[in-house]
Protein backbone atom coordinates (compact mmCIF):
# COMPACT_ATOMS: atom_id res chain seq x y z
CA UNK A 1 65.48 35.31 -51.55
CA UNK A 2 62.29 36.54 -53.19
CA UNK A 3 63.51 37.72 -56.05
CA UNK A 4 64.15 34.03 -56.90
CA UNK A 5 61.27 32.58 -55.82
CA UNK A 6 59.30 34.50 -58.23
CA UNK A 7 61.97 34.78 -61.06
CA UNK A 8 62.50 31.11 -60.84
CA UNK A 9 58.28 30.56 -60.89
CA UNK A 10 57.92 32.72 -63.55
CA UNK A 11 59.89 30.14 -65.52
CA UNK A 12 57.66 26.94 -64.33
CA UNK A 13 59.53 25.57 -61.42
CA UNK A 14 57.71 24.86 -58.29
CA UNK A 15 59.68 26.56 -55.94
CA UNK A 16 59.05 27.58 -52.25
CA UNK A 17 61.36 29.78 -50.23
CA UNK A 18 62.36 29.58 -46.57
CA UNK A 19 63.55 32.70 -44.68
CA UNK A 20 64.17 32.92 -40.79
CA UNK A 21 63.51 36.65 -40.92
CA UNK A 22 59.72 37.39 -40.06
CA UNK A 23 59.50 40.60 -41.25
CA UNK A 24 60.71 39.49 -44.56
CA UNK A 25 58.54 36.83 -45.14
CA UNK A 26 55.33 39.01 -44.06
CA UNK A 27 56.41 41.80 -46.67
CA UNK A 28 57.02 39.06 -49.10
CA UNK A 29 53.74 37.36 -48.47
CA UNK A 30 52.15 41.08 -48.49
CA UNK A 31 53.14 41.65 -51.54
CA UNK A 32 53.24 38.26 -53.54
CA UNK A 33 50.75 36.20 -51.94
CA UNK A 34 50.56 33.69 -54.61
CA UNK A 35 54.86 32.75 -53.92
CA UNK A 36 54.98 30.19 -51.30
CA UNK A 37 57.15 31.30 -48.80
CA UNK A 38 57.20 30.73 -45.04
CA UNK A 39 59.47 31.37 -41.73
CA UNK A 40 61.49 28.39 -40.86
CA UNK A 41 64.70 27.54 -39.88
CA UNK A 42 66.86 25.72 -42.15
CA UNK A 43 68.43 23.57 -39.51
CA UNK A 44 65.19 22.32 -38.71
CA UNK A 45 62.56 21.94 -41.99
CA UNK A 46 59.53 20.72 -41.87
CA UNK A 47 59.21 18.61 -45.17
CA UNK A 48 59.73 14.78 -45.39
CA UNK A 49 63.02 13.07 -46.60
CA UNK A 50 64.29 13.32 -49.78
CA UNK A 51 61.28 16.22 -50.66
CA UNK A 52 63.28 18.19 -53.09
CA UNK A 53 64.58 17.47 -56.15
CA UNK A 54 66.91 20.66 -56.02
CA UNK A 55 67.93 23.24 -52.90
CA UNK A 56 69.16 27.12 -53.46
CA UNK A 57 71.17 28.78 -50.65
CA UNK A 58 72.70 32.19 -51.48
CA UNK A 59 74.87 33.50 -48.85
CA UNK A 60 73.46 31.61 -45.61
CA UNK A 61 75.94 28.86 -44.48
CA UNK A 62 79.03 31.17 -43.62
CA UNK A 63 76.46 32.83 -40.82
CA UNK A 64 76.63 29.68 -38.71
CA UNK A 65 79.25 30.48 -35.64
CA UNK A 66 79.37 26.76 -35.14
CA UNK A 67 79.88 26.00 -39.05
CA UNK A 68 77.30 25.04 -41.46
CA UNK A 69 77.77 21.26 -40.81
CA UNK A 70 73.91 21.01 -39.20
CA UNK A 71 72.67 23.32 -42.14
CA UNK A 72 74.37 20.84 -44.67
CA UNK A 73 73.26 18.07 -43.21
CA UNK A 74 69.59 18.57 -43.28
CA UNK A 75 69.86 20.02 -46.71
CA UNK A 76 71.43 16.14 -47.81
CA UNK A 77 68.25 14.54 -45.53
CA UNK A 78 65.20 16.90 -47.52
CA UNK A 79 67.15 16.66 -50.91
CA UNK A 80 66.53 13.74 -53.05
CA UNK A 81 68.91 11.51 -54.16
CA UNK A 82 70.88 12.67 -57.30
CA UNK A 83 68.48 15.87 -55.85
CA UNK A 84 71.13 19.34 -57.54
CA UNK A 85 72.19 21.74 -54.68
CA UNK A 86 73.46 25.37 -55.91
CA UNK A 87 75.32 27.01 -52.39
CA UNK A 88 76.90 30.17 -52.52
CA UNK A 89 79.10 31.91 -50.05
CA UNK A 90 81.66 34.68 -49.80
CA UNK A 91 85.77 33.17 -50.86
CA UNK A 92 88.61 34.03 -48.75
CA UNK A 93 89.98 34.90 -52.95
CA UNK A 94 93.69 34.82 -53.65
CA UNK A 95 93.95 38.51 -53.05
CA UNK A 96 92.42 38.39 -49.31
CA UNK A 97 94.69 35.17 -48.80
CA UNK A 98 97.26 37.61 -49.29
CA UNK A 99 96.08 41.02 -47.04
CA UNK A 100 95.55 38.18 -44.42
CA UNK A 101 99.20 37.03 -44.72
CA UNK A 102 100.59 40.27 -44.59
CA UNK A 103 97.88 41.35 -41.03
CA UNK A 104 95.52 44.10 -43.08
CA UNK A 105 92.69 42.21 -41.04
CA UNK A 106 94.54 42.36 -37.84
CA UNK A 107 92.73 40.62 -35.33
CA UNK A 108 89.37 40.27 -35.05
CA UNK A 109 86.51 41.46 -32.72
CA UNK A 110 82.93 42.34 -32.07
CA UNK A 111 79.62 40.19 -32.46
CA UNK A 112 80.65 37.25 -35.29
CA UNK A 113 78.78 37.70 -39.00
CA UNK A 114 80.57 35.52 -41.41
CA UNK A 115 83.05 33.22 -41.46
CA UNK A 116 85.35 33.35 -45.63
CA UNK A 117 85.55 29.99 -46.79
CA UNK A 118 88.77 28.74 -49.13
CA UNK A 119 87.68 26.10 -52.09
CA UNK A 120 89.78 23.68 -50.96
CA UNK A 121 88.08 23.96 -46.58
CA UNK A 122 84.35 24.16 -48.28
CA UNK A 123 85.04 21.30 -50.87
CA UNK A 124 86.01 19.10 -47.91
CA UNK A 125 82.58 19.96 -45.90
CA UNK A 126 80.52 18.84 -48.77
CA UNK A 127 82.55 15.74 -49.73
CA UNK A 128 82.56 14.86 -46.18
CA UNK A 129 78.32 14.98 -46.55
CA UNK A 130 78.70 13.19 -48.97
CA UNK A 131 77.93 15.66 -52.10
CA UNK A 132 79.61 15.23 -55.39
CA UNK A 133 81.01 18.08 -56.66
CA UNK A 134 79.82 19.19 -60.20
CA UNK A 135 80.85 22.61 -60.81
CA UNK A 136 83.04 25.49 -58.87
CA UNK A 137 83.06 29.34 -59.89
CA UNK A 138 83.36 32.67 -58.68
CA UNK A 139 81.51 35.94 -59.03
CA UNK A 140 81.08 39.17 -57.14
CA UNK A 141 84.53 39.94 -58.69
CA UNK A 142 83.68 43.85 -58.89
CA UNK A 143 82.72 44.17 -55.20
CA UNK A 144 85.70 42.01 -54.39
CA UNK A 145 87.83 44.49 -55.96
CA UNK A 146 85.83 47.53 -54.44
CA UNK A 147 86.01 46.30 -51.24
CA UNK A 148 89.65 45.03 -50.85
CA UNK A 149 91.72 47.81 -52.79
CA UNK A 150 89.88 50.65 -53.63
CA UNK A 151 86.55 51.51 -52.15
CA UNK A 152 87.00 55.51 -53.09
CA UNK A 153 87.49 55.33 -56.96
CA UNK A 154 85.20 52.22 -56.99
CA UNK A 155 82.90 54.47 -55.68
CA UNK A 156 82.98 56.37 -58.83
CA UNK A 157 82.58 53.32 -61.04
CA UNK A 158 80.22 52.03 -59.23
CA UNK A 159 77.83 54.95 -59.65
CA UNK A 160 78.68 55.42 -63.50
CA UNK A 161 77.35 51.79 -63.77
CA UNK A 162 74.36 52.57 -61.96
CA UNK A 163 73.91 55.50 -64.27
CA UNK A 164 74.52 53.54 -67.33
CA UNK A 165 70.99 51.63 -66.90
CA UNK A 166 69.24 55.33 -67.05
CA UNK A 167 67.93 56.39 -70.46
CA UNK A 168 70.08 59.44 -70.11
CA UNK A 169 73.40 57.79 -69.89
CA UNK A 170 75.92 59.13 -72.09
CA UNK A 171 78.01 57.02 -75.10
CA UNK A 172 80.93 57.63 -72.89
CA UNK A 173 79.14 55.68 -69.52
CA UNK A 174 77.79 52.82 -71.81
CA UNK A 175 81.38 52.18 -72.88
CA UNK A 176 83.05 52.68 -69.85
CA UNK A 177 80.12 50.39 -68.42
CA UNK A 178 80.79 47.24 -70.86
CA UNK A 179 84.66 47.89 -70.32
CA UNK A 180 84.85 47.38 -66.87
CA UNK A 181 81.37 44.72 -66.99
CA UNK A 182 83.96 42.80 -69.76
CA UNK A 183 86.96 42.70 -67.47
CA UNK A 184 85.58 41.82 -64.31
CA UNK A 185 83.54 38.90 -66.06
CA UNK A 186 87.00 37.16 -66.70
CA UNK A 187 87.60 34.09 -65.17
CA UNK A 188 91.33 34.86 -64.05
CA UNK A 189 89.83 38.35 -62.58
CA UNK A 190 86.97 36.40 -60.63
CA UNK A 191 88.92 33.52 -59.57
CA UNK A 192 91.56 36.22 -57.91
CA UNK A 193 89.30 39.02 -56.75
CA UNK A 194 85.57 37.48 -56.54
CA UNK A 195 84.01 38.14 -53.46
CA UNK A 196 81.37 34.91 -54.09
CA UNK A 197 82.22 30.91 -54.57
CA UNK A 198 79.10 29.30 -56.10
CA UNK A 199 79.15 25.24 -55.84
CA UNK A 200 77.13 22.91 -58.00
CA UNK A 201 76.51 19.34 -56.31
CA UNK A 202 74.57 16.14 -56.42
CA UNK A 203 73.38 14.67 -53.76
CA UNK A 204 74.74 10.92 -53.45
CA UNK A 205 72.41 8.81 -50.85
């Protein structure tokens, strides 16, 4: 979340972040005491209606065990009308459709995380809120792919790519590195393997 909040200042937007995580926001205030951000719940903000004109959230509704219906809902009440929301959240993709069909997940157990959201089941929640939908798209293709079929050789790749932003890389890494940055960049390759769904939405009051 930080990382935002100041790339996005650095470019002129007012911006403020909210994080539930105290020690988070302390070492974020610590170190960048002129970013406004403060511990709050996002089911629960403390900002007049219709406060925003736009709202981020990266990867926090599929951590609701009872849905993110609450966390959607007072998103639409602090957003302004015709107010841009950008949501992100991990895709039950084509391929994990599939491994799910054939039992690779078997059952499930243990504390809950996450839930994996299709298009079509997290399209409904916002339409129900009353969002209109703007834009749909995947990333996270590359960790969808290392994570579903082959975390040992990704392994591999995944450290040549970190190598390839060291001065020392070699020709060969750089290449490799565009290769593989190319393909997985693809829509067809992040629409079947991305591990992330980002929605673009207005907020209709």
């Amino acid at each position: 979340m930080g990382r935002w909040v100041y790339y996005l200042k650095m470019l002129g937007y007012n911006i403020e972040g909210i994080d539930y995580a105290e020690k988070i926001v302390k070492r974020l205030n610590d170190r960048f005491p002129s970013l406004k951000i403060r511990r709050e719940d996002i089911l629960s903000i403390k900002v007049p209606d219709n406060y925003y004109e736009a709202y981020i959230s990266l990867g926090v509704f599929e951590h609701f065990e009872d849905g993110p219906d609450q966390a959607i809902a007072e998103a639409k009440r602090v957003v302004a009308n015709k107010g841009i929301m950008i949501v992100s959240i991990p895709t039950l993709n084509p391929l994990r459709k599939l491994k799910k069909f054939l039992g690779f997940y078997g059952k499930q157990s243990g504390e809950f995380y996450q839930y994996l959201y299709t298009e079509r089941e997290f399209l409904k929640i916002f339409k129900k809120h009353g969002f209109e939908i703007v834009k749909i798209t995947y990333a996270g293709s590359y960790k969808g792919i290392k994570d579903e079929l082959f975390k040992k050789i990704s392994k591999k790749v995944y450290e040549t790519l970190r190598a390839s932003g060291n001065k020392d890389t070699t020709e060969k890494g750089i290449v490799l590195f565009n290769i593989i940055k190319f393909f997985v960049n693809l829509f067809p390759v992040r629409y079947l393997f991305g591990h992330t769904m980002i929605l673009v939405c207005l907020n209709r009051k």
